[in-house]
Protein backbone atom coordinates (compact mmCIF):
# COMPACT_ATOMS: atom_id res chain seq x y z
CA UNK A 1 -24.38 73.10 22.95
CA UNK A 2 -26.11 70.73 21.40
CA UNK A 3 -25.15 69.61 17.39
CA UNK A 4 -27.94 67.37 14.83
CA UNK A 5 -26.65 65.11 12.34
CA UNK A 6 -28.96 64.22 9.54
CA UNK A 7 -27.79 61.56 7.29
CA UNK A 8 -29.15 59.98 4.75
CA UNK A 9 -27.93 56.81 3.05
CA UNK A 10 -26.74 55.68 -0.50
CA UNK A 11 -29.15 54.52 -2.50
CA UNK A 12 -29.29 50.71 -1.74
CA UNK A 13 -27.62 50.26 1.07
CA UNK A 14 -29.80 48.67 3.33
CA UNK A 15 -27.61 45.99 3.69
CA UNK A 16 -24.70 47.77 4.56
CA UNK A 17 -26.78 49.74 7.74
CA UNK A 18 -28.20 45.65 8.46
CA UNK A 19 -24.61 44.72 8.85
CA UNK A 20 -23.39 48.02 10.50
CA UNK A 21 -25.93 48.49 12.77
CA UNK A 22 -25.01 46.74 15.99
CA UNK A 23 -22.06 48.46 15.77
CA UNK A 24 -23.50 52.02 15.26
CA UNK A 25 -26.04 51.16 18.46
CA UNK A 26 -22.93 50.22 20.85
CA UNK A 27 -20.99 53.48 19.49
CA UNK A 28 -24.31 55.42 20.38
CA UNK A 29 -24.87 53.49 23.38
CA UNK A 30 -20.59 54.43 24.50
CA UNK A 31 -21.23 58.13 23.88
CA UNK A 32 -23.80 57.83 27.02
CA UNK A 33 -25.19 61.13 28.36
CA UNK A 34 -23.77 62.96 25.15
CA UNK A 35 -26.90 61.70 23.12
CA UNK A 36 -30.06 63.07 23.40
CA UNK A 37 -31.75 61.84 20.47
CA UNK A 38 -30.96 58.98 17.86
CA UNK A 39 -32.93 56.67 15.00
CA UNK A 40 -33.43 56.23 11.66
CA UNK A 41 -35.23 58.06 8.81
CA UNK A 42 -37.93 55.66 7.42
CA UNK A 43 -39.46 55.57 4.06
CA UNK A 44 -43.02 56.17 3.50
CA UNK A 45 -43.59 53.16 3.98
CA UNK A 46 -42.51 53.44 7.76
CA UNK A 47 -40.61 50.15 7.15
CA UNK A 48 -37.32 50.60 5.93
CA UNK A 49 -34.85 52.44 7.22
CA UNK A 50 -33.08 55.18 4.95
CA UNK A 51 -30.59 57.94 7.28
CA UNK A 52 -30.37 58.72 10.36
CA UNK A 53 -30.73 61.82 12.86
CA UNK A 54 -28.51 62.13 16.03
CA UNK A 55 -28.34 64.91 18.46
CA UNK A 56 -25.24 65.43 20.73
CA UNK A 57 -24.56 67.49 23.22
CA UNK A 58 -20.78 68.93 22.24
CA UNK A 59 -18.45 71.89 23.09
CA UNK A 60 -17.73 72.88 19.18
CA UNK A 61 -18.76 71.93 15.91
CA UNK A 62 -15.74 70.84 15.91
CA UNK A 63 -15.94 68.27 18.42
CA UNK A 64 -19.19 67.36 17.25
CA UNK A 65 -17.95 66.75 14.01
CA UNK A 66 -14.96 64.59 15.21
CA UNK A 67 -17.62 62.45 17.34
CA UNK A 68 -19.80 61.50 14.46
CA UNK A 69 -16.58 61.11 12.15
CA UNK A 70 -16.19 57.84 14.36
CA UNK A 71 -19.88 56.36 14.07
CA UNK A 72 -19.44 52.98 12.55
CA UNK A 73 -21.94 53.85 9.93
CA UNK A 74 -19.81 56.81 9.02
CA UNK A 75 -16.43 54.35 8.60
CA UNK A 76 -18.81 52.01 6.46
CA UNK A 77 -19.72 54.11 3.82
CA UNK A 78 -23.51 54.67 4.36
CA UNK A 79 -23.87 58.25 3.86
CA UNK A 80 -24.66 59.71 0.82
CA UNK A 81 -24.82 63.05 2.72
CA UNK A 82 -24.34 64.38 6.03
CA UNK A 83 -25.17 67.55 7.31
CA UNK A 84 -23.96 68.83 11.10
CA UNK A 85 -25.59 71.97 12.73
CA UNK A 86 -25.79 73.78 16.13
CA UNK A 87 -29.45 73.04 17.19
CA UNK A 88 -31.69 74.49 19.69
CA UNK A 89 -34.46 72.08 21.95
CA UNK A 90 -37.24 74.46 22.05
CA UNK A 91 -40.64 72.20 22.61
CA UNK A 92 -40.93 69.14 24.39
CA UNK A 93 -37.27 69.85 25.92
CA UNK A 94 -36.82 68.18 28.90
CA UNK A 95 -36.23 69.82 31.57
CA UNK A 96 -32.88 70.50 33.23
């Protein structure tokens, strides 16, 4: 089943995703075939980065849960809020 995560940050802390984020891109990059979608919410100005959405693939919420409890991003204190949900690939799936 596959699980989103939408995150968004704290307000001002760019520089804590700057310093995080090579980190957070080798944790995605570890999780391998589990992700099937990953980047950051932009502002309007399409410029600076603000949250993040990941999609996993995962057996429970649970599990889902305990994967993005260990993104680096997560340990650093970035999120204001997270929010975890079963979610369904209807268009532009690809195909299996």
């Amino acid at each position: 089943m596959l699980f989103a995560a939408m995150c968004h940050d704290k307000p001002d802390h760019l520089a804590v995703r700057l310093a995080t984020r090579d980190a957070h891109v080798a944790w995605l990059k570890s999780l391998g075939g589990k992700v099937r979608i990953a980047g950051p919410f932009l502002d309007e100005t399409a410029e600076i980065m603000q949250g993040s959405i990941v999609v996993i693939e995962a057996e429970s919420l649970a599990e889902a849960k305990a994967v993005f409890a260990a993104d680096p991003y997560a340990a650093a204190g970035l999120f204001e809020t997270v929010e975890i949900r079963p979610w369904r690939w209807v268009v532009g799936a690809p195909t299996a």
